[in-house]
Protein backbone atom coordinates (compact mmCIF):
# COMPACT_ATOMS: atom_id res chain seq x y z
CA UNK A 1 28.20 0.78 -0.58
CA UNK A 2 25.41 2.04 1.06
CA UNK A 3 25.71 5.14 3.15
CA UNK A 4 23.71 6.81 5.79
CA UNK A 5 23.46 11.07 5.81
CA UNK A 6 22.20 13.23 8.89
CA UNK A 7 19.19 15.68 8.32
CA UNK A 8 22.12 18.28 8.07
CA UNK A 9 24.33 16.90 5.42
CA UNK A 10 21.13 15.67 3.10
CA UNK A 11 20.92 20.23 3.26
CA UNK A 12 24.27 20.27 2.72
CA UNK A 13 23.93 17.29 -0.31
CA UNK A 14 20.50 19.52 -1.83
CA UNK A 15 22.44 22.60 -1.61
CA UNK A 16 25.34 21.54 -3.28
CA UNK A 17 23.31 19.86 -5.84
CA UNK A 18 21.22 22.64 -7.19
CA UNK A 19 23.65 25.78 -7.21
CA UNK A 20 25.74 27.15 -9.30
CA UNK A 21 25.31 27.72 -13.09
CA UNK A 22 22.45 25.78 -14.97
CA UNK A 23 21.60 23.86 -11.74
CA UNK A 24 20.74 27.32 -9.73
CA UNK A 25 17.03 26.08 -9.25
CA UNK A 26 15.58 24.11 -6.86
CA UNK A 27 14.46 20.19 -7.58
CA UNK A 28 11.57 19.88 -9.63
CA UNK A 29 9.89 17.50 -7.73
CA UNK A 30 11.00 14.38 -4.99
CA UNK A 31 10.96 10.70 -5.10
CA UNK A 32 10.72 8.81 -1.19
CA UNK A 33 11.69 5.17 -0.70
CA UNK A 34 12.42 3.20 2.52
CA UNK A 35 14.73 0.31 2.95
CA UNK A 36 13.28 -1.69 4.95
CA UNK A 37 16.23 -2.83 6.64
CA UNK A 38 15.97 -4.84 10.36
CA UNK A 39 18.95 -3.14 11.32
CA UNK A 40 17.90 -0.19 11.13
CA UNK A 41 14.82 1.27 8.14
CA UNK A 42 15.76 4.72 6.19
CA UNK A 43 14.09 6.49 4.02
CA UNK A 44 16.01 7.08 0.77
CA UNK A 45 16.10 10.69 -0.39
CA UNK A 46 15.94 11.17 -4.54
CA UNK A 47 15.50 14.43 -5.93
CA UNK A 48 13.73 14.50 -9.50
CA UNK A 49 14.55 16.90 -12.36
CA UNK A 50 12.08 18.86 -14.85
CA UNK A 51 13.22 16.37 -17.77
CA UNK A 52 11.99 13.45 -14.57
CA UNK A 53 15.43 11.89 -14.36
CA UNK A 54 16.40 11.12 -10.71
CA UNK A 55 19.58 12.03 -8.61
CA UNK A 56 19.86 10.55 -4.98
CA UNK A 57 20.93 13.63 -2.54
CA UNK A 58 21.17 11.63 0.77
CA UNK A 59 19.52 9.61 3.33
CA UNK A 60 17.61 9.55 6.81
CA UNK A 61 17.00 6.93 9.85
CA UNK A 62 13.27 6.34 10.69
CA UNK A 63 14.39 5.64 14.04
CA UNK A 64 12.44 1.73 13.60
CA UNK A 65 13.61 -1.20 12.46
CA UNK A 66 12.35 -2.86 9.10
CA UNK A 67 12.17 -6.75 8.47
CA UNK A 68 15.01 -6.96 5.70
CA UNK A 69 12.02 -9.06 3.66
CA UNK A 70 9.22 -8.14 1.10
CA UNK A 71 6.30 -6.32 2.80
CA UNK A 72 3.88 -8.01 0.74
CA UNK A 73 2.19 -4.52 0.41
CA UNK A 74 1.82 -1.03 -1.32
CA UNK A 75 1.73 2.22 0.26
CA UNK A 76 4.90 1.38 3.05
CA UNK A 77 5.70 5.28 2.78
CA UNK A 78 3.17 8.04 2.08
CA UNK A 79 2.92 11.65 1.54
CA UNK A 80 0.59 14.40 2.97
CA UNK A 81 -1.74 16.29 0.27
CA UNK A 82 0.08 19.51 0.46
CA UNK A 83 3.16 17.33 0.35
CA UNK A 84 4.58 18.23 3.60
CA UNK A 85 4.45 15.13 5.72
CA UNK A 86 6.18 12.18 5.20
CA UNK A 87 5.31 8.82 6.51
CA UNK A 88 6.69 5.67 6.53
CA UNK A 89 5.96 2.50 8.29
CA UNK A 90 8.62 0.48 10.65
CA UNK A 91 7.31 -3.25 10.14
CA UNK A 92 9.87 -4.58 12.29
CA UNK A 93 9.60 -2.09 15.31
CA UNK A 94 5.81 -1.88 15.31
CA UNK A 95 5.56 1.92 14.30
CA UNK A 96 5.12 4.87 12.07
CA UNK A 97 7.86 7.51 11.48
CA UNK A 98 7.26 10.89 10.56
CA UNK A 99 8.70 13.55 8.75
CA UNK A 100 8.60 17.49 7.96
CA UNK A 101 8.99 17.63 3.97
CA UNK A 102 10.75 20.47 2.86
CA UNK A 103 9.44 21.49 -0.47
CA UNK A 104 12.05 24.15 -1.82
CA UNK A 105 14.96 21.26 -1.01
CA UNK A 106 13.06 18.25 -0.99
CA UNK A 107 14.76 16.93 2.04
CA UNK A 108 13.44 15.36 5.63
CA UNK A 109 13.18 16.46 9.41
CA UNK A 110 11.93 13.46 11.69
CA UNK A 111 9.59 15.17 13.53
CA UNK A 112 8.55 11.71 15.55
CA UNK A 113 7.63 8.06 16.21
CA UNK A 114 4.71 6.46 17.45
CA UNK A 115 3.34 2.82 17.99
CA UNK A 116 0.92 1.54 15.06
CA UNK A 117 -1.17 0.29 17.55
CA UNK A 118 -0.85 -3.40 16.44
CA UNK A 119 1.97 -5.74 14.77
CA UNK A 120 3.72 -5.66 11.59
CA UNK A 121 2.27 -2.05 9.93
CA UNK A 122 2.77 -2.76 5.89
CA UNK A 123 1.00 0.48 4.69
CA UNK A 124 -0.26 3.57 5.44
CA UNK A 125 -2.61 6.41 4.02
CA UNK A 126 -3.05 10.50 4.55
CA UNK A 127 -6.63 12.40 3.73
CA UNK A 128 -6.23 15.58 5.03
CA UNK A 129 -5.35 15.79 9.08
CA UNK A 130 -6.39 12.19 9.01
CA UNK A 131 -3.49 9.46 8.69
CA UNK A 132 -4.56 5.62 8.40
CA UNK A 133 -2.03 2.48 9.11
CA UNK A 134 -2.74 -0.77 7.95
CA UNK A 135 -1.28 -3.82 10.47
CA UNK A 136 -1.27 -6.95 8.99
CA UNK A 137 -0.29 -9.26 11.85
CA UNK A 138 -2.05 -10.15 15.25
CA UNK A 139 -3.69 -6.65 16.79
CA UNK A 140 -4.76 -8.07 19.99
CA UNK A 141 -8.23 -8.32 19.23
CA UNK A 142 -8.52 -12.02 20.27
CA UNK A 143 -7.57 -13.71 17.00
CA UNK A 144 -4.27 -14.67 16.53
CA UNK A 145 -3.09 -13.04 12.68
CA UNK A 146 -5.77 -10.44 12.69
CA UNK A 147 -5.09 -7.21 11.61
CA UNK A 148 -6.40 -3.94 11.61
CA UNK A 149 -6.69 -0.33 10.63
CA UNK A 150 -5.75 2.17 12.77
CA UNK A 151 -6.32 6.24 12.87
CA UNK A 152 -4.42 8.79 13.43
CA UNK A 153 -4.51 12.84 13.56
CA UNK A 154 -1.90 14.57 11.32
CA UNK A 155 -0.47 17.89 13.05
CA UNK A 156 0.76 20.39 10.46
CA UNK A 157 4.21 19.69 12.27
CA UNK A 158 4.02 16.25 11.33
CA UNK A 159 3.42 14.79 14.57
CA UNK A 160 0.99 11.95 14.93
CA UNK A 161 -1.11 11.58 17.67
CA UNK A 162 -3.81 8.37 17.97
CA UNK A 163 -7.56 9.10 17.71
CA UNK A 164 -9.58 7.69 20.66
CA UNK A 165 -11.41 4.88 19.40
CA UNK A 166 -10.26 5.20 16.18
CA UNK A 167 -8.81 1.11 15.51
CA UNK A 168 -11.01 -1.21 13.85
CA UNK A 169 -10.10 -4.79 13.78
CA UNK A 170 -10.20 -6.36 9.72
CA UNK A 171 -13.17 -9.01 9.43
CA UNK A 172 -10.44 -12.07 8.48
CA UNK A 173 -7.90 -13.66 10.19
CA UNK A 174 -4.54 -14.04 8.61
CA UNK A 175 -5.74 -12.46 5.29
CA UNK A 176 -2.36 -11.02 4.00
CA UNK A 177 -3.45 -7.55 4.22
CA UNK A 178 -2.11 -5.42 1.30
CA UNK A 179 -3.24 -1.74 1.70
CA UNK A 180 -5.16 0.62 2.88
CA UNK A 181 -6.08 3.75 0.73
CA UNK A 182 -8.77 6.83 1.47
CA UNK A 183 -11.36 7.57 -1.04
CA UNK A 184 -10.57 10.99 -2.62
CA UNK A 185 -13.60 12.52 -0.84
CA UNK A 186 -12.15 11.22 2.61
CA UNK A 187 -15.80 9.52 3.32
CA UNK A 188 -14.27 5.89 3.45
CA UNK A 189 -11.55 3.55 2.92
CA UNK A 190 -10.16 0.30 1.58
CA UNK A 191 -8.03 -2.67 2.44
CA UNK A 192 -6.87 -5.19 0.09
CA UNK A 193 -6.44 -8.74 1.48
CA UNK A 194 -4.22 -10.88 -1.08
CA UNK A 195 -4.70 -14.65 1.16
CA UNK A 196 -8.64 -13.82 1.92
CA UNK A 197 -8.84 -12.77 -1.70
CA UNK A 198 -11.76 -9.77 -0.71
CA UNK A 199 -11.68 -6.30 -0.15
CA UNK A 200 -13.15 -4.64 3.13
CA UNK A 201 -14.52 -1.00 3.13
CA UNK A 202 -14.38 0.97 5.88
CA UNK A 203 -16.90 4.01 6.55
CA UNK A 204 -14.84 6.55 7.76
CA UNK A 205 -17.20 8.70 11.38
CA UNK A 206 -15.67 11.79 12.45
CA UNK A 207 -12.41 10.31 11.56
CA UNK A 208 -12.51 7.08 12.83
CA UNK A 209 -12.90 3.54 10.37
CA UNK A 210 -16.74 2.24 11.22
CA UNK A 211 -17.94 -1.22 10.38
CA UNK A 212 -16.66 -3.10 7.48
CA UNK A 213 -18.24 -4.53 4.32
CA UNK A 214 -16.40 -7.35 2.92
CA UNK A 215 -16.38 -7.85 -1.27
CA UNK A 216 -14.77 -10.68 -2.83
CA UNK A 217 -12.31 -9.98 -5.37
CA UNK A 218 -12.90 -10.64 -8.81
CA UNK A 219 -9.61 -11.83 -9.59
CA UNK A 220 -7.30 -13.89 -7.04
CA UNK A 221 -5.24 -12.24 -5.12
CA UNK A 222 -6.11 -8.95 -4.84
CA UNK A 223 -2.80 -6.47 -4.00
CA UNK A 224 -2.20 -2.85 -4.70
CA UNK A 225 -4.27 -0.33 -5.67
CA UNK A 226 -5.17 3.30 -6.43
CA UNK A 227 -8.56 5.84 -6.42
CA UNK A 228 -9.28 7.70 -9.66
CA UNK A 229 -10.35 11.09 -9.01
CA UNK A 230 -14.01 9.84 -9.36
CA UNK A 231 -13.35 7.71 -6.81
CA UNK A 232 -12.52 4.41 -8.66
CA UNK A 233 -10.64 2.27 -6.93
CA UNK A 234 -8.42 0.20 -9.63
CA UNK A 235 -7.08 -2.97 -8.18
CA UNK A 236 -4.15 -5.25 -9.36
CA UNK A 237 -4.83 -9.59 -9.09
CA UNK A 238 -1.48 -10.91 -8.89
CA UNK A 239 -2.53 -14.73 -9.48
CA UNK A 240 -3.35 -13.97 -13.02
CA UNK A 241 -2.00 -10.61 -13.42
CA UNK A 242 -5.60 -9.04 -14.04
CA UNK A 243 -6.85 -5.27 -12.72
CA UNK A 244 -10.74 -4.49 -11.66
CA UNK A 245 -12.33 -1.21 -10.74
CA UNK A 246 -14.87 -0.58 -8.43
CA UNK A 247 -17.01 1.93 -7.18
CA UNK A 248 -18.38 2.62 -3.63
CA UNK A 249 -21.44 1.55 -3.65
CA UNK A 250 -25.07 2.47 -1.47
CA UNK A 251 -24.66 0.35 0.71
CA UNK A 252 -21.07 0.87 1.50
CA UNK A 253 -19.49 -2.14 -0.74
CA UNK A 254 -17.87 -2.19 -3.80
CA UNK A 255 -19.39 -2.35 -6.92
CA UNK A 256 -17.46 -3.62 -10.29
CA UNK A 257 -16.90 -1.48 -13.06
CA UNK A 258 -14.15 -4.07 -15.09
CA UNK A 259 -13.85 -7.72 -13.98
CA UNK A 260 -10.50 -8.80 -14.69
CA UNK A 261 -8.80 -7.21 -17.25
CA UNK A 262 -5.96 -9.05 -18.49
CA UNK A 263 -2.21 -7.26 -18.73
CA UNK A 264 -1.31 -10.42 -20.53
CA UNK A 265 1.99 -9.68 -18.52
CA UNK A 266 2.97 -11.91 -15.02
CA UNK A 267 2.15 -10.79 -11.33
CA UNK A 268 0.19 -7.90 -11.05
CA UNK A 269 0.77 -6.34 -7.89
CA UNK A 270 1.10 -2.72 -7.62
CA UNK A 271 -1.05 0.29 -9.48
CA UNK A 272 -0.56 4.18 -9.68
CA UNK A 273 -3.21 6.20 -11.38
CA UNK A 274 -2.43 9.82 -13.05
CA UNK A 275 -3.57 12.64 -11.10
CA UNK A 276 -6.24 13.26 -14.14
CA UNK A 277 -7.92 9.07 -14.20
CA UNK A 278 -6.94 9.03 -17.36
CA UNK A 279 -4.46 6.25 -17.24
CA UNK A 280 -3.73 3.39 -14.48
CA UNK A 281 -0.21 1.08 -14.09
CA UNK A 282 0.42 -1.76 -13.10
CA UNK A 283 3.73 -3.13 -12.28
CA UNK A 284 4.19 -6.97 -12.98
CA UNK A 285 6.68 -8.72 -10.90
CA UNK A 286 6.75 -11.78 -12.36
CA UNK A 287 8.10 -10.35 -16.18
CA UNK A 288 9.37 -7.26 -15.13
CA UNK A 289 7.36 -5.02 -17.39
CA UNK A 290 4.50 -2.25 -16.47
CA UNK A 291 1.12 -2.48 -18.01
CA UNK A 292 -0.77 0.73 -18.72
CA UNK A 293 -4.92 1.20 -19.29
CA UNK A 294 -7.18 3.68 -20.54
CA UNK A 295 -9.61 4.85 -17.62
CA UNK A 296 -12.83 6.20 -18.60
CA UNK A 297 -15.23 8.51 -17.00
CA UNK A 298 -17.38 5.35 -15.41
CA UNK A 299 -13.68 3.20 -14.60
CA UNK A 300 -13.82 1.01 -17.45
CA UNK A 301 -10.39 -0.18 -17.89
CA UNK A 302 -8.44 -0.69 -21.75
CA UNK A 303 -5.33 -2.10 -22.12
CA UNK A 304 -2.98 0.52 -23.61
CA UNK A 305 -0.74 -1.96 -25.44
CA UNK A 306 -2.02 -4.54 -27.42
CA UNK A 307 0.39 -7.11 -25.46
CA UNK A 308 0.17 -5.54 -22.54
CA UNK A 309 3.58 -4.26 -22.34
CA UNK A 310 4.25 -0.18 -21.99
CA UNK A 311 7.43 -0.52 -20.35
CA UNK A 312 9.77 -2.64 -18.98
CA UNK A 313 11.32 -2.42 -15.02
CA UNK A 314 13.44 -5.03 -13.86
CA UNK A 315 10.82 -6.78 -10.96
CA UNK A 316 8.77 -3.45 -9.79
CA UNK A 317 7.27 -2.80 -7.30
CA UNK A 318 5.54 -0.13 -5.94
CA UNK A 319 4.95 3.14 -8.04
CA UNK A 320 4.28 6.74 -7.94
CA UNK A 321 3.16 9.05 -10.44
CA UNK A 322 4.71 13.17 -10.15
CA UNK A 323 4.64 15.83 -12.63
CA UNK A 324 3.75 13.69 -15.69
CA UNK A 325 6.30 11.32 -14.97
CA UNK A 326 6.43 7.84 -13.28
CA UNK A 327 8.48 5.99 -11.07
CA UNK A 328 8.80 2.47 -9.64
CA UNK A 329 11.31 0.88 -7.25
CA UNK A 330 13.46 -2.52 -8.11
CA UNK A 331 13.90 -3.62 -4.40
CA UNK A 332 16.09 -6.72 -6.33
CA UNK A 333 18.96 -4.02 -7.52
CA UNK A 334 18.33 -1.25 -5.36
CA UNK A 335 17.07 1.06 -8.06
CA UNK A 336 14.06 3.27 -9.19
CA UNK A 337 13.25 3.26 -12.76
CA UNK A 338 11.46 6.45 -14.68
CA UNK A 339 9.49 6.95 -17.54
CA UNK A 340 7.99 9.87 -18.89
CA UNK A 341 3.92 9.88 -19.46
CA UNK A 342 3.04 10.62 -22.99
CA UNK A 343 -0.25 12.13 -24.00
CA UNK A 344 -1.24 8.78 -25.18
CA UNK A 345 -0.23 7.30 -21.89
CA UNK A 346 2.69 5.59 -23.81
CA UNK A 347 5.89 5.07 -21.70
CA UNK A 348 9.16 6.38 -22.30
CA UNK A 349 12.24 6.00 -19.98
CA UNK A 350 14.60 8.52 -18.53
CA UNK A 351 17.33 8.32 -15.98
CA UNK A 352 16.57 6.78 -12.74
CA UNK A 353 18.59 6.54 -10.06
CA UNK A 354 20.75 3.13 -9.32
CA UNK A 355 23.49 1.80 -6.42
CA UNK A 356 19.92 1.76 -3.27
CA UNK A 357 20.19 -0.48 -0.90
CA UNK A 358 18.56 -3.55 -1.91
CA UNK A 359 14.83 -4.58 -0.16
CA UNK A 360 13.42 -1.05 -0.76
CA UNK A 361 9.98 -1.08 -0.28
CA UNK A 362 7.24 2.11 -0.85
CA UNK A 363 7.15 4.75 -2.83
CA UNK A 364 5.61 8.34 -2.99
CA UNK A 365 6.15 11.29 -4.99
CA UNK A 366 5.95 15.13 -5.53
């Protein structure tokens, strides 16, 4: 049964986790989740240990409402660099809620709401002070279905407030916008569009997303993705369950580095690089399995496993990488699976954490 906890008791729930004994330490690192649910979206509050298995310590209310359905997306929740902000999008209310991250117990203060400054928001990004949503549906622009990419600034309290200016409409309309994600040296972003099959790249001025340049995808439907620290951007093609990288190019598009690289695996949809680009994941819906790839230093991708299989995860979804160890959510069974990185890349599973609610969607990690 699912079960909703105050900002107090989720204290209470840390507290009593990690004293006494051999647990007298404080979490090694945090896991973040949403459910999605249109009655009512909370994040899900999982606190990781040093050996990376997971133990839920309680839960907290957005404030929004979710849609209770697949957000067709990655990046629904998303943490701060210094992980201290929390964010996480409210699809069916039509905002972003934010929270104060506390790192010594892992658990959430809402420090506030605001509109996403268009319809359906399925993912959002943080680069510094800067904070990026993505809204997939109709953003008033003219265009029924257009989306759009909207800026905020981030206050160290957490508190969003809009940047003048700062919301640029996407260049097609009802494109099935996937994600957006900042460049690691903040000077652009991206936005995946899985019905348009193209990427658009967004000069980032003073803040604020410029004009876009459009790049079709190599594969068909292009989904999730993640930067190396180089600034590849390695993105999954669910249609035939391929990955490309890119780099930023001259002229502001995206040039390819791998066309298609096969997982040999089903559905493609979501990727998490490590924080070193050495290896990228990609979580296969279809066959329930992750894929990993060697990244080298110009973004050429090799499949890890000669069948394309490092691990398997009953459907994943999105994933997050933390402290050598990864994680994905199974919105099907409410659940998170873990694995352990090996030097190699190689995955190896440890305790996750089962008994979510089911529909969780997003993922981000410390």
């Amino acid at each position: 049964m699912y079960r909703y906890f105050g900002a107090a008791t989720v204290a209470v729930g840390a507290a009593l986790l990690f004293a006494g004994g051999a647990q007298a330490h404080e979490p090694f690192h945090a896991v973040y989740t949403q459910t999605n649910a249109a009655d009512g979206n909370v994040v899900e509050i999982l606190a990781g240990t040093e050996h990376g298995s997971l133990n839920q310590i309680g839960s907290i209310h957005t404030g929004g409402t979710g849609t209770s359905a697949g957000l067709g997306s990655q990046g629904a929740v998303a943490l701060s660099d210094n992980g201290r902000v929390l964010l996480a999008v409210d699809a069916g209310s039509n905002d972003v809620a934010s929270f104060r991250v506390d790192r010594h117990t892992v658990e959430l203060t809402l420090a506030g709401r605001v509109p996403s400054r268009g319809t359906m928001p399925v993912s959002v990004a943080i680069h510094g002070n800067q904070a990026y949503v993505l809204n997939s549906g109709n953003s008033g622009f003219g265009s029924g279905g257009v989306g759009d990419v909207a800026a905020f600034k981030l206050a160290p309290d957490g508190t969003l407030t809009p940047r003048f200016g700062g919301r640029a409409p996407l260049s097609v309309s009802n494109g099935g916008a996937a994600e957006v994600a900042v460049s690691p040296d903040g000077s652009a972003l991206i936005v995946t569009e899985r019905t348009a099959n193209v990427l658009e790249t967004f000069p980032i001025e003073r803040g604020r997303p410029g004009d876009p340049v459009v790049t079709p995808s190599n594969g068909p439907v292009p989904f999730g993705f993640a930067f190396d620290p180089r600034g590849t951007a390695i993105v999954s093609e669910a249609a035939n369950s391929t990955a490309s990288s890119y780099r930023i190019g001259a002229d502001g598009g995206l040039q390819t580095v791998t066309a298609s690289a096969q997982t040999l695996q089903g559905a493609a949809c979501w990727v998490a690089v490590t924080p070193d680009g050495r290896y990228a994941y990609t979580g296969n819906a279809a066959t329930g399995t992750i894929t990993g790839f060697a990244v080298s230093a110009t973004g050429a991708l090799t499949r890890l496993a000669e069948n394309g299989l490092s691990a398997g995860s009953p459907r994943p979804n999105d994933l997050a990488i933390a402290n050598g160890f990864l994680y994905a959510i199974n919105p099907n069974i409410g659940a998170v699976t873990a694995y352990r990185i090996g030097a190699d890349g190689s995955l190896f599973g440890v305790p996750g954490a089962e008994g979510l609610p089911h529909g969780l969607a997003g993922l981000a990690a410390f």
